[in-house]
Protein backbone atom coordinates (compact mmCIF):
# COMPACT_ATOMS: atom_id res chain seq x y z
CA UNK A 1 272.44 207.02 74.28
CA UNK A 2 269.72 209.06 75.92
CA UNK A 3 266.63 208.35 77.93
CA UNK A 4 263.56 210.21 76.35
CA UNK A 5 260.80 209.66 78.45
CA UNK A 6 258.01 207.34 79.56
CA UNK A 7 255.53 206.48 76.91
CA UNK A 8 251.98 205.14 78.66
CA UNK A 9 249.52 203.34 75.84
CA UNK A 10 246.13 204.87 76.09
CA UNK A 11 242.68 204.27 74.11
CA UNK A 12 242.25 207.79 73.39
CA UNK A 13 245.14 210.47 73.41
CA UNK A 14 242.86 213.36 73.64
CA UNK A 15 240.42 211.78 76.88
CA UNK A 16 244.41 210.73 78.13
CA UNK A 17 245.71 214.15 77.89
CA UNK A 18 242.65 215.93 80.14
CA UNK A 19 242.94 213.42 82.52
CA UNK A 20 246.85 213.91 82.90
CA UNK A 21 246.39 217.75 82.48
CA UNK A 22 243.82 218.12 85.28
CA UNK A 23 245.80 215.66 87.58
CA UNK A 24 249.09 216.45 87.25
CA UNK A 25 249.46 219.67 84.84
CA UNK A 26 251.09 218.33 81.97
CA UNK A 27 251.02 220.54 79.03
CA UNK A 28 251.08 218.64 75.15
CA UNK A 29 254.37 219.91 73.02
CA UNK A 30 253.33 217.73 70.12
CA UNK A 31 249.98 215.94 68.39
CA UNK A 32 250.71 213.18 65.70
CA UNK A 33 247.34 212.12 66.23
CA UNK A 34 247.38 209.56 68.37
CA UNK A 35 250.95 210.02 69.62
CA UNK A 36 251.50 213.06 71.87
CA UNK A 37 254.44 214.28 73.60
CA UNK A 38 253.40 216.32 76.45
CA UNK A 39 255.95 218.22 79.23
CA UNK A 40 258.25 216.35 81.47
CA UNK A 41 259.22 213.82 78.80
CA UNK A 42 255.64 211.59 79.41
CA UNK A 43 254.76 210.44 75.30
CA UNK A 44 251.02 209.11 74.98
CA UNK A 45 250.20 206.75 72.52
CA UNK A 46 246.85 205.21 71.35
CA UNK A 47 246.55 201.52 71.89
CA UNK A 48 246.04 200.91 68.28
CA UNK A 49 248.84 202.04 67.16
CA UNK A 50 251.07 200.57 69.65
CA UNK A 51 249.20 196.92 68.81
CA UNK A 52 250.20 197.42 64.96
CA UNK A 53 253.71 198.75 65.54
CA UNK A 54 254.59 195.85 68.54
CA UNK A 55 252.35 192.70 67.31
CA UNK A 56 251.09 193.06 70.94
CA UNK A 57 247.94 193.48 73.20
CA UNK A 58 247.58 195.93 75.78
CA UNK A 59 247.27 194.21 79.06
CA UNK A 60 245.48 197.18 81.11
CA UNK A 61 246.28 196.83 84.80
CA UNK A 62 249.21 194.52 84.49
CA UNK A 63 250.72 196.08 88.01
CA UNK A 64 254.21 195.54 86.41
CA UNK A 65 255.23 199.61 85.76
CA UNK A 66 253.90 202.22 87.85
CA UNK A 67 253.99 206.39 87.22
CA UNK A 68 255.43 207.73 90.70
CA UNK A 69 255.00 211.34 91.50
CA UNK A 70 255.48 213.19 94.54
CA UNK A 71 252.43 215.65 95.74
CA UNK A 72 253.31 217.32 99.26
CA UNK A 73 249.58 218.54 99.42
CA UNK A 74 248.22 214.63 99.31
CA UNK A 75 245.04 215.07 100.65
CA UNK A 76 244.46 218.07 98.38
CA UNK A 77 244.96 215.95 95.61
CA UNK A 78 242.78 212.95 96.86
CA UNK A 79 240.00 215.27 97.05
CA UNK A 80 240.47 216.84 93.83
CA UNK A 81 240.78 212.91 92.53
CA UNK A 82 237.98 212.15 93.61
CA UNK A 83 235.60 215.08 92.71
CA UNK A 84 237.30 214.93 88.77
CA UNK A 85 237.20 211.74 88.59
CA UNK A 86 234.81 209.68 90.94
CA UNK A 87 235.09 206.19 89.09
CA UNK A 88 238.71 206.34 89.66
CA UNK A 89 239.69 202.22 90.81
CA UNK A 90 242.24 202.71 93.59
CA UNK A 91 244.80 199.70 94.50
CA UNK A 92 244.65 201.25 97.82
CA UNK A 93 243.48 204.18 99.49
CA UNK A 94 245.31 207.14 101.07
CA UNK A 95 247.80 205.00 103.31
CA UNK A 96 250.44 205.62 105.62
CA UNK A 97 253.73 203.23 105.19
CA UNK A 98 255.87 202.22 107.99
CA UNK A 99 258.39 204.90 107.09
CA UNK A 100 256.65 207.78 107.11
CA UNK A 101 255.12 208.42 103.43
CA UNK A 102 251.75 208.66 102.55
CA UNK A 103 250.24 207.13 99.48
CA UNK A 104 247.90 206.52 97.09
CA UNK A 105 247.90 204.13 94.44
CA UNK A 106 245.36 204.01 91.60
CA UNK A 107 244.59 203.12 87.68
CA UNK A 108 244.24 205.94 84.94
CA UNK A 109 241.41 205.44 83.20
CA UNK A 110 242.71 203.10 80.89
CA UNK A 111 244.20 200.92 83.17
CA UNK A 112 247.93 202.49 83.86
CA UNK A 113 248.75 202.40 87.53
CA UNK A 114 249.75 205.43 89.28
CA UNK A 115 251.01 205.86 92.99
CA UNK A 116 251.11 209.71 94.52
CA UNK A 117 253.26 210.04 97.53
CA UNK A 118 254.53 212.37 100.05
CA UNK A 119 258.26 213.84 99.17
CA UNK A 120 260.52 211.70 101.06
């Protein structure tokens, strides 16, 4: 057996994709419309067609997966956040835990949290 990837369910593969392309570079390998594959093994797929395959609704912010990524230029990022996308709803700022790492933690815009962090 091999691990493929992380897929993340999204309303709309093509608003998903910018938003993952401007924040974090991802490039698309593949378009089934409404399923993408894009680099680093990260699959989007629209909501609707992850309701009909699974029987299932989307719970948007259910807080129990997050995407991590590492970003040693944090405030950089924050600000670039920010300007792209000011509605952004953070879980919590830019914050410092006890062990050194800075953070931020926030939802995608549909409802997929993400945390950023220092390399550790």
């Amino acid at each position: 057996m091999k691990f493929k990837g992380t897929l993340v369910v999204v309303k709309d593969c093509k608003k998903a994709l910018k938003f993952y392309q401007d924040m974090f570079g991802f490039e698309l390998i593949q378009d089934h419309d409404g399923n993408m594959e894009l680099s680093d093994h990260l699959y989007l797929q629209e909501e609707t067609y992850w309701e009909r395959f699974t029987g299932r609704r989307v719970a948007a912010r259910g807080n129990q997966t997050e995407l991590y990524f590492e970003e040693p230029e944090i405030d950089l990022f924050v600000k670039k956040l920010a300007a792209l996308y000011p509605d952004t709803e953070y879980v919590n700022p830019l914050m410092t835990h006890s062990w050194g790492q800075r953070v931020v933690r926030f939802y995608d815009p549909d409802g997929n949290l993400i945390e950023v962090g220092t390399p550790m």
